[in-house]
Protein backbone atom coordinates (compact mmCIF):
# COMPACT_ATOMS: atom_id res chain seq x y z
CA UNK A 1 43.81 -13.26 7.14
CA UNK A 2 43.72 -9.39 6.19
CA UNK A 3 41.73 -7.63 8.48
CA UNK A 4 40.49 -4.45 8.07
CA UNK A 5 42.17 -0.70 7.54
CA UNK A 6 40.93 1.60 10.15
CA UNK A 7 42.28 4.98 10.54
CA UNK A 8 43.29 5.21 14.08
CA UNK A 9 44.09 8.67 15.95
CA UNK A 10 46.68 7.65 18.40
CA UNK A 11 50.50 6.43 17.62
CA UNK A 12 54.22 7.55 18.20
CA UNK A 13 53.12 10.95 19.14
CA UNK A 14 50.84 9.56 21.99
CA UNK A 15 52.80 6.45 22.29
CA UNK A 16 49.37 4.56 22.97
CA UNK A 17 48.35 2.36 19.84
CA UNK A 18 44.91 0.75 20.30
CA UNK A 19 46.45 -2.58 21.65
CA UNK A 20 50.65 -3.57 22.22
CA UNK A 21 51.94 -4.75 19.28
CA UNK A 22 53.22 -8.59 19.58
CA UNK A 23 56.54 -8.81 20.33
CA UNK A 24 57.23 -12.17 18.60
CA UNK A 25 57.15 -12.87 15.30
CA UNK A 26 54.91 -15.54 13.55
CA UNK A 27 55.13 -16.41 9.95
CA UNK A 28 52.91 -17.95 7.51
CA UNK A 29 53.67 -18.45 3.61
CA UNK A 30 51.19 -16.86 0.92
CA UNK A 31 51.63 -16.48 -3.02
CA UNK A 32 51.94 -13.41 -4.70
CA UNK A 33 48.39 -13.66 -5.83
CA UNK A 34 46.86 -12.32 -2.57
CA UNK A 35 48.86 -8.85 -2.61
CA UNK A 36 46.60 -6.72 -3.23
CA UNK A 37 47.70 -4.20 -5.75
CA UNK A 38 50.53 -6.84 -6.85
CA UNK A 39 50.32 -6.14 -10.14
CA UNK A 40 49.82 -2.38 -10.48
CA UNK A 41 53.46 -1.90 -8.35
CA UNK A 42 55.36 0.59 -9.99
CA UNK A 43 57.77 -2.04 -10.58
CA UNK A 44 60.19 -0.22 -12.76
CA UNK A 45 60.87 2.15 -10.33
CA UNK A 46 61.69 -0.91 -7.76
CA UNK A 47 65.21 -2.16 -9.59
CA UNK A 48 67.28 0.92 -9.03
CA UNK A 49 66.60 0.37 -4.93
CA UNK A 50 67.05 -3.29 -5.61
CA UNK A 51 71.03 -2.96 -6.61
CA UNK A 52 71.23 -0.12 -3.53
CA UNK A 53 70.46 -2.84 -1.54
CA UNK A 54 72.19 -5.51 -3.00
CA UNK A 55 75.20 -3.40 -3.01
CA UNK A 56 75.24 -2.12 0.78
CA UNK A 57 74.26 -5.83 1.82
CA UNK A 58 78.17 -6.69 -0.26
CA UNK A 59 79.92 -4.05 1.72
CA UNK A 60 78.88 -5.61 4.74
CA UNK A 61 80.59 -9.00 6.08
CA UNK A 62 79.10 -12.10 5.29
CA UNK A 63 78.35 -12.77 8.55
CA UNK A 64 76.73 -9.60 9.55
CA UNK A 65 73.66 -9.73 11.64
CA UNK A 66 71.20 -7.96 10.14
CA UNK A 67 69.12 -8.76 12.95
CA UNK A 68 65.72 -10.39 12.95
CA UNK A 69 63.48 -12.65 14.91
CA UNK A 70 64.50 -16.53 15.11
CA UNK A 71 61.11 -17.26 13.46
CA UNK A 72 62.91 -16.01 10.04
CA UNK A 73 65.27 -19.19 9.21
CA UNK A 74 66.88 -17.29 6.12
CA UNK A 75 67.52 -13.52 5.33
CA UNK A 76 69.30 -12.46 8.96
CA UNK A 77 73.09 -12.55 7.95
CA UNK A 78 74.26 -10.69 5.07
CA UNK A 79 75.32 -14.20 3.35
CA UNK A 80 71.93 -15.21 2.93
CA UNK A 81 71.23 -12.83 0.56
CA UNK A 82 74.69 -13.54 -1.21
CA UNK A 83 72.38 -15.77 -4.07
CA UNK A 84 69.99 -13.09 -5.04
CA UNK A 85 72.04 -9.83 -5.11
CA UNK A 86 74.20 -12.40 -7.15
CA UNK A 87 71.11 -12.67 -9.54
CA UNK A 88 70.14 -9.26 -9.43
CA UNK A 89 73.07 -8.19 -11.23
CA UNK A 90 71.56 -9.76 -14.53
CA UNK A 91 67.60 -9.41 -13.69
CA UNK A 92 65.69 -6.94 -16.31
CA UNK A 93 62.39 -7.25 -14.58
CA UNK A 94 61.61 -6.62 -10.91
CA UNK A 95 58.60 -8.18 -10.59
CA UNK A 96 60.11 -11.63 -11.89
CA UNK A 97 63.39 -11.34 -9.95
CA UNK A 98 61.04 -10.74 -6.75
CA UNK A 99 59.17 -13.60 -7.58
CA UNK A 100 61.66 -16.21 -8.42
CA UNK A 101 64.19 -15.36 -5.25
CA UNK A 102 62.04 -14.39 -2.50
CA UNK A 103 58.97 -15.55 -0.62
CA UNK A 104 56.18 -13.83 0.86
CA UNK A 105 55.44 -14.55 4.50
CA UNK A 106 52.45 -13.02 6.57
CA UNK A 107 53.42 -11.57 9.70
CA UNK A 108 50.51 -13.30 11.89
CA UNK A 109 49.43 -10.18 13.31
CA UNK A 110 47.43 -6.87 12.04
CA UNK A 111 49.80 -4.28 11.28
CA UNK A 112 50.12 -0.70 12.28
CA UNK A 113 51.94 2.39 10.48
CA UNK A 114 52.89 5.36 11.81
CA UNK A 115 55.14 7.94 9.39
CA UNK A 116 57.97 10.54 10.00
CA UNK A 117 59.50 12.74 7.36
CA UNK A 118 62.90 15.27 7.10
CA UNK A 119 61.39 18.52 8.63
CA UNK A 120 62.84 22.02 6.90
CA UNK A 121 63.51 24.41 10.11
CA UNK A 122 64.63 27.83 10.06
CA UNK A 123 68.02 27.96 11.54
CA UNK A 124 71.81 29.84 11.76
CA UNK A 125 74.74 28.95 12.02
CA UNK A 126 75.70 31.69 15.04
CA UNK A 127 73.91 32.27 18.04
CA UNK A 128 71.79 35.79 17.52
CA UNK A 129 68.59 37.70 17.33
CA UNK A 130 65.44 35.06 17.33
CA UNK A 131 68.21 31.87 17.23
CA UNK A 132 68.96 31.15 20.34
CA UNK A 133 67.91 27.17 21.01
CA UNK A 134 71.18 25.39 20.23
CA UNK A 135 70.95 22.02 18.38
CA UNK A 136 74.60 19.89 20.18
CA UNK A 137 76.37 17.81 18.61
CA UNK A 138 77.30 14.26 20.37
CA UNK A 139 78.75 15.10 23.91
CA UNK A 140 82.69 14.08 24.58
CA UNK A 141 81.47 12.25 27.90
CA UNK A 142 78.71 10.44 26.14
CA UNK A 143 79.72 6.76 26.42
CA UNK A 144 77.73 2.92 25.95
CA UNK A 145 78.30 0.82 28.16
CA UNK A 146 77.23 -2.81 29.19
CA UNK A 147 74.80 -3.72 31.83
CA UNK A 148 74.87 -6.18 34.31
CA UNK A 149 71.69 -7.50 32.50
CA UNK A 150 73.87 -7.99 28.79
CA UNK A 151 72.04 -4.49 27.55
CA UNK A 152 73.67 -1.66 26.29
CA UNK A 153 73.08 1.43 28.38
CA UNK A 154 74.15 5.05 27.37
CA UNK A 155 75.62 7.31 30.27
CA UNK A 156 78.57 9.46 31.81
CA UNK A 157 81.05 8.40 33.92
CA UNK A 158 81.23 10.24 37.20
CA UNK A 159 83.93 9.79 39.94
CA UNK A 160 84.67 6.27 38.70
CA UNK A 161 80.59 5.42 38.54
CA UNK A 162 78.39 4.54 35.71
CA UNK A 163 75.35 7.22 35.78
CA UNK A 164 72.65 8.58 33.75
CA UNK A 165 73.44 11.20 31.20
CA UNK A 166 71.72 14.47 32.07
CA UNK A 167 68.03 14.60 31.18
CA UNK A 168 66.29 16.84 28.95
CA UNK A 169 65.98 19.79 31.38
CA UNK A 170 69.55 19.36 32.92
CA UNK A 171 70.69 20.14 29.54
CA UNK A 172 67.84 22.82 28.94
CA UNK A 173 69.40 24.23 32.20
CA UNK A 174 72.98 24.62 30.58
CA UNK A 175 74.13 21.56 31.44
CA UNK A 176 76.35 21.25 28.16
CA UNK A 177 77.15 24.76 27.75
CA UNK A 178 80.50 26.08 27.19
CA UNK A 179 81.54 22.75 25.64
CA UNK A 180 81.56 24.16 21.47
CA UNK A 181 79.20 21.52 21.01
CA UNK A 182 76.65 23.76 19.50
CA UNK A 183 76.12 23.30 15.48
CA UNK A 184 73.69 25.44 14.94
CA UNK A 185 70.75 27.52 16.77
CA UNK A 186 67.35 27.40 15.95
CA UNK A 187 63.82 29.96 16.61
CA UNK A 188 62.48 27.62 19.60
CA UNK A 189 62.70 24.55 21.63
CA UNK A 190 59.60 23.60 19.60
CA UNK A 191 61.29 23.58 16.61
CA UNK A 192 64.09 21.11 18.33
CA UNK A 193 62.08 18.69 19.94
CA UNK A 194 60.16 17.89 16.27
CA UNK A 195 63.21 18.17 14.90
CA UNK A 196 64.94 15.20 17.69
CA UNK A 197 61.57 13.12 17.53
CA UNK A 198 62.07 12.57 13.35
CA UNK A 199 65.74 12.09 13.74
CA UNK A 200 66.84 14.46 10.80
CA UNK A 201 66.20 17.52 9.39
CA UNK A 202 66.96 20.32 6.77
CA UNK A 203 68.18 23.59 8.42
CA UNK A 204 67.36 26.54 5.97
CA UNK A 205 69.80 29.56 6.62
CA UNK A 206 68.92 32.97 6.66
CA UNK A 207 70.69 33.10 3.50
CA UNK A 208 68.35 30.81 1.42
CA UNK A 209 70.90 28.14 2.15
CA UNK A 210 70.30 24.03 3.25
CA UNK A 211 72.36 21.88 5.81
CA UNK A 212 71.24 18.47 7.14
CA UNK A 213 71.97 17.14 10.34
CA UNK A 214 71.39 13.76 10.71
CA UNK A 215 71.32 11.68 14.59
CA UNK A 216 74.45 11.29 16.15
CA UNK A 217 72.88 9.63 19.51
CA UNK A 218 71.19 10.15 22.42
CA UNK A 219 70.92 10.43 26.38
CA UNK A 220 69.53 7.18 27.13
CA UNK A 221 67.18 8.62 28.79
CA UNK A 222 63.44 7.22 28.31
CA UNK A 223 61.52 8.72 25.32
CA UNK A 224 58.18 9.73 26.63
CA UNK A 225 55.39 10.66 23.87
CA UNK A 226 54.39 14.54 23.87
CA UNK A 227 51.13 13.04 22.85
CA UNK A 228 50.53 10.99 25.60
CA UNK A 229 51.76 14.23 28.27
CA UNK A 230 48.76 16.38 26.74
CA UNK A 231 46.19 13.74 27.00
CA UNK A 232 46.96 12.84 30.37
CA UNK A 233 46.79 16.34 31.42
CA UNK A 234 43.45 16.73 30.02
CA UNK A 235 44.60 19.45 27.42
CA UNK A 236 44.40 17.40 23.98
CA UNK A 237 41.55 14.44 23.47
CA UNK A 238 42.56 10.73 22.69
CA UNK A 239 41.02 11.42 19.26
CA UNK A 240 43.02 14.58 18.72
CA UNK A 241 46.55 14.00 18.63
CA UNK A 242 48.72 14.93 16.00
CA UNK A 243 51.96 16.77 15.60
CA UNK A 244 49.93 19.62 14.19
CA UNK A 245 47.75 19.74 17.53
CA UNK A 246 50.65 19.25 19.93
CA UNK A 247 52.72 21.93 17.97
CA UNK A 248 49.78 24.25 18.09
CA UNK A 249 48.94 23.80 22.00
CA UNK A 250 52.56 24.01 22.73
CA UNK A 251 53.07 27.48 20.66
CA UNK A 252 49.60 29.00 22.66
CA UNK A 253 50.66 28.32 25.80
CA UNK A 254 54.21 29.34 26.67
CA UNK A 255 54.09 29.88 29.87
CA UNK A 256 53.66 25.78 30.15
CA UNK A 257 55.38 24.89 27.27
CA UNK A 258 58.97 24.24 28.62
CA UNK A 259 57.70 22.21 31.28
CA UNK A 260 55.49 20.06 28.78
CA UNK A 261 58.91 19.37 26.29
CA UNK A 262 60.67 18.66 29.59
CA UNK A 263 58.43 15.39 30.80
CA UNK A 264 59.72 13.69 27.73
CA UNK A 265 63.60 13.49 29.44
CA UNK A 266 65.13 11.76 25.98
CA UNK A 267 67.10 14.08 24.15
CA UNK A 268 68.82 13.38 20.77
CA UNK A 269 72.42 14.54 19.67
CA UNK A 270 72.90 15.22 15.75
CA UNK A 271 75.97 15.92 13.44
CA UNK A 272 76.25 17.97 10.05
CA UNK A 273 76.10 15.70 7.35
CA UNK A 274 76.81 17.09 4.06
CA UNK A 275 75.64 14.43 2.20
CA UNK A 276 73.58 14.81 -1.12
CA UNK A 277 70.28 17.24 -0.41
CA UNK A 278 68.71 15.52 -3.54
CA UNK A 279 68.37 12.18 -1.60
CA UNK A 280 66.97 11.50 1.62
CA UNK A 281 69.02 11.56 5.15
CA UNK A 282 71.05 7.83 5.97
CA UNK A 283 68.99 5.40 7.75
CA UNK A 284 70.34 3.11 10.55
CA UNK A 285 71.26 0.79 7.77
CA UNK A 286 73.73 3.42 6.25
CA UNK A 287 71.25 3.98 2.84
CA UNK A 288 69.76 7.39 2.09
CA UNK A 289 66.03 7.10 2.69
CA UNK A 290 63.75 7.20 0.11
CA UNK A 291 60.52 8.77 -0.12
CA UNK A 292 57.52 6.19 0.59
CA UNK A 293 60.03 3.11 0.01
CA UNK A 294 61.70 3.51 3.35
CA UNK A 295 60.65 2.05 6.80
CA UNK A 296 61.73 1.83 10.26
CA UNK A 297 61.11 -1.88 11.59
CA UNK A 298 61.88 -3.31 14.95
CA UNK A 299 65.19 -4.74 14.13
CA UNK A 300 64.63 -7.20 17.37
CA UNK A 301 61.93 -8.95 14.49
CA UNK A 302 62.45 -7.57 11.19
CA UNK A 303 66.20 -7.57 9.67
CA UNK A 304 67.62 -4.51 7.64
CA UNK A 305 67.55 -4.80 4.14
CA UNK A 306 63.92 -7.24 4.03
CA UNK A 307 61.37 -6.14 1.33
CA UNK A 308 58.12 -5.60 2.97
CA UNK A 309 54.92 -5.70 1.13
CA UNK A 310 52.51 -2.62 3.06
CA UNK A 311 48.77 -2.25 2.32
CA UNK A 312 46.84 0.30 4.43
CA UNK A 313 45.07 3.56 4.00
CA UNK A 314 47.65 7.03 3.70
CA UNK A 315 46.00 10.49 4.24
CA UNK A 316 45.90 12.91 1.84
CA UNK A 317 44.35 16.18 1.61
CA UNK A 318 41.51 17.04 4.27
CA UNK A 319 41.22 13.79 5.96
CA UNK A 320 40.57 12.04 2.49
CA UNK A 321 41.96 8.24 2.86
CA UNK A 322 43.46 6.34 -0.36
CA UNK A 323 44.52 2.76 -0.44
CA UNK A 324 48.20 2.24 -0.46
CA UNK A 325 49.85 -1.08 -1.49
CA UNK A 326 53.33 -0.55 -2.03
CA UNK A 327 56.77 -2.44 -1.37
CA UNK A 328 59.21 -0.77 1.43
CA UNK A 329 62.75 -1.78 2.23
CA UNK A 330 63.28 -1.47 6.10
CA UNK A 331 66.79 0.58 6.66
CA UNK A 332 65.68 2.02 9.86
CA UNK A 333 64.75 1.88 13.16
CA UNK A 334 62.86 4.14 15.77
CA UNK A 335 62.58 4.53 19.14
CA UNK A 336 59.00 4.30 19.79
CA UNK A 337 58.45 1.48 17.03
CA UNK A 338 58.06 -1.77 18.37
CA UNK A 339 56.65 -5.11 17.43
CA UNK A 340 55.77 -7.56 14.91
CA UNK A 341 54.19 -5.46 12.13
CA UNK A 342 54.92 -2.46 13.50
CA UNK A 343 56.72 -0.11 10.82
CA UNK A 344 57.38 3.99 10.44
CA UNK A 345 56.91 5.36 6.69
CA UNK A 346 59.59 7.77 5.89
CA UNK A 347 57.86 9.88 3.36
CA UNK A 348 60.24 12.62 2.11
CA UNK A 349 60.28 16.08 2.92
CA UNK A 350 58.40 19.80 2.37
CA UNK A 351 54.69 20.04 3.50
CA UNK A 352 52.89 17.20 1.54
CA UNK A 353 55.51 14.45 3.41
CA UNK A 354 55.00 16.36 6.57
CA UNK A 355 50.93 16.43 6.38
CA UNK A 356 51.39 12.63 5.50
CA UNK A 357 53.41 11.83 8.12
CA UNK A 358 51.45 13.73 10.48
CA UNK A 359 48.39 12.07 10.32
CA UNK A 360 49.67 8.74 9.37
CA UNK A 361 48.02 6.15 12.27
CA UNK A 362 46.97 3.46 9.96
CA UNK A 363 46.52 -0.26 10.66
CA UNK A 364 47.26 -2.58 7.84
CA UNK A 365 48.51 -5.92 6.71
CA UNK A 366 52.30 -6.73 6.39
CA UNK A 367 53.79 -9.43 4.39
CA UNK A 368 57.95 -10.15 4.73
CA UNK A 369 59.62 -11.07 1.55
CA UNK A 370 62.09 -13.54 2.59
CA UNK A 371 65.14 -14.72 0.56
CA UNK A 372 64.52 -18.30 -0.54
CA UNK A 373 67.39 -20.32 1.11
CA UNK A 374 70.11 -22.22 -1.88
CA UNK A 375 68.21 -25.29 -1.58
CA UNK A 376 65.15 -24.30 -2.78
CA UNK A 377 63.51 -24.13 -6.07
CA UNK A 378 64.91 -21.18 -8.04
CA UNK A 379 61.15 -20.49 -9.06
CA UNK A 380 57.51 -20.90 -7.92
């Protein structure tokens, strides 16, 4: 059952959604004739991501986990989708390829969408004048290891012990210094802490000139909402969060700013990547993103590479709402999204995709297109 599209105030900024998103997956069939907006999908546009797909999923190894929650019986292994991408390569029409090799499954729970974008920071190459916040590249002594519990934990190695890599203000302290780790230096630790929280970002030069860094890892240390920080302090309300908000608190009040960026102790590594500017950055599923097609999932519930039918509410201009029903591909993950129908719309870059993005706490209905499994009727 669809329920309905409120705009809600809180999300990955304040890391407190209205209620905890399930974390297990439950999945019901429906037909094609209860998407909303089904028939108005741009669906010319939809065949070009199609074969991106098709071909990354054919680089991989057929029996790549994709990932995914047991509840989804075909699509998690890069096999599975072996039948489709194999009738993809003859398919004229989108909406009748999607319809005769995939079904759509409800998720079993009301959805919730959050949205990040590629910010466009001012930055240099050398350390001087107004640049003087490095952005570091991936530590040497960075290392993942296993924990006794099976997880993965990240973390230095110190006099022949596993420990915690240094926090956010051991490394604001100087911690890495002196290491040529530095890739470039930016106007403020503002500017670097938006820039860790979306992952990516353009770096404009002085000289009119772009380069991308993309995420190269992080400290393993826990990510803690900026959000969440200010309304706990009493300095932002509930109903006030945004990155706009939090950016604007934390530039009129320096003399508390540092300590503010500092309670959030995660702290993200990047790398130059020179790939094409026209596109977006890579995902986690080694695709360039693409403006309001990409999402990041929960890859404990939701493999890489499923089509995922979104309807919800997007902002645009002063707080004016329009419906959006659109198919996504999800090809990337987040730290702070979690849960069945939970997802993170990548939508582009300059200030329209950051506005969006901003003020994107929507809640929604979420439909998985599953694969249909070799045995199945080639048609509906």
């Amino acid at each position: 059952m669809k329920k309905l599209l409120t705009l809600m105030t809180l999300g990955v900024l304040c890391g407190c959604t209205p209620q905890e998103a399930p974390s297990s997956l439950s999945l019901s069939p429906v037909g094609y004739d209860s998407l909303a907006g089904w028939g108005q999908e741009d669906f010319a546009s939809l065949m070009p991501l199609l074969r991106e797909e098709c071909h990354r999923l054919t680089q991989l190894p057929p029996e790549t986990l994709l990932g995914g929650s047991d509840a989804i019986s075909y699509g998690r292994h890069a096999a599975d989708w072996s039948n489709a991408c194999t009738a993809l390569a003859t398919a004229t029409d989108a909406r009748t390829y999607l319809e005769t090799w995939f079904q759509p499954y409800e998720t079993g729970t009301e959805a919730f969408y959050t949205g990040y974008f590629e910010p466009q920071i001012p930055a240099s190459l050398t350390r001087g004048g107004e640049y003087q916040t490095p952005v570091y590249g991936r530590p040497h002594d960075l290392v993942r290891a296993k924990a006794t519990n099976g997880q993965m934990v990240s973390g230095r190695w110190v006099n022949g012990q596993f420990a915690p890599y240094y926090d956010r203000a051991a490394i604001d302290g100087g911690a890495l210094e002196g290491q040529g780790l530095e890739i470039a230096w930016l106007k403020n630790p503002i500017d670097l802490s938006f820039l860790q929280i979306q992952g990516s970002g353009r770096l404009i030069l002085p000289d009119g000139g772009q380069v991308r860094v993309s995420y190269d890892g992080r400290n393993g240390q826990a990510y803690v909402p900026l959000g969440r920080v200010l309304v706990q302090q009493g300095e932002l309300p509930a109903d006030g969060v945004s990155m706009d908000s939090i950016r604007n608190w934390l530039e009129t009040h320096p003399d508390q700013m540092m300590s503010v960026l500092e309670r959030n102790p995660n702290y993200v590594f990047f790398r130059r990547d020179d790939g094409n500017l026209a596109q977006g950055p890579r995902g986690a599923f080694g695709m360039p993103l693409t403006a309001g097609r990409s999402v990041a999932v929960d890859r404990s519930l939701v493999p890489f590479a499923m089509p995922l039918w979104v309807e919800t509410k997007l902002p645009y201009g002063a707080g004016q709402l329009v419906t959006w029903d659109h198919l996504v591909f999800a090809q990337d993950i987040g730290t702070d999204i979690k849960g069945a129908g939970r997802a993170d719309l990548f939508t582009g870059w300059g200030a329209s995709a950051q506005s969006i993005a901003g003020n994107l706490h929507a809640h929604g209905w979420m439909v998985l297109f599953l694969p249909r499994p070799p045995a199945e009727p080639a048609a509906q």
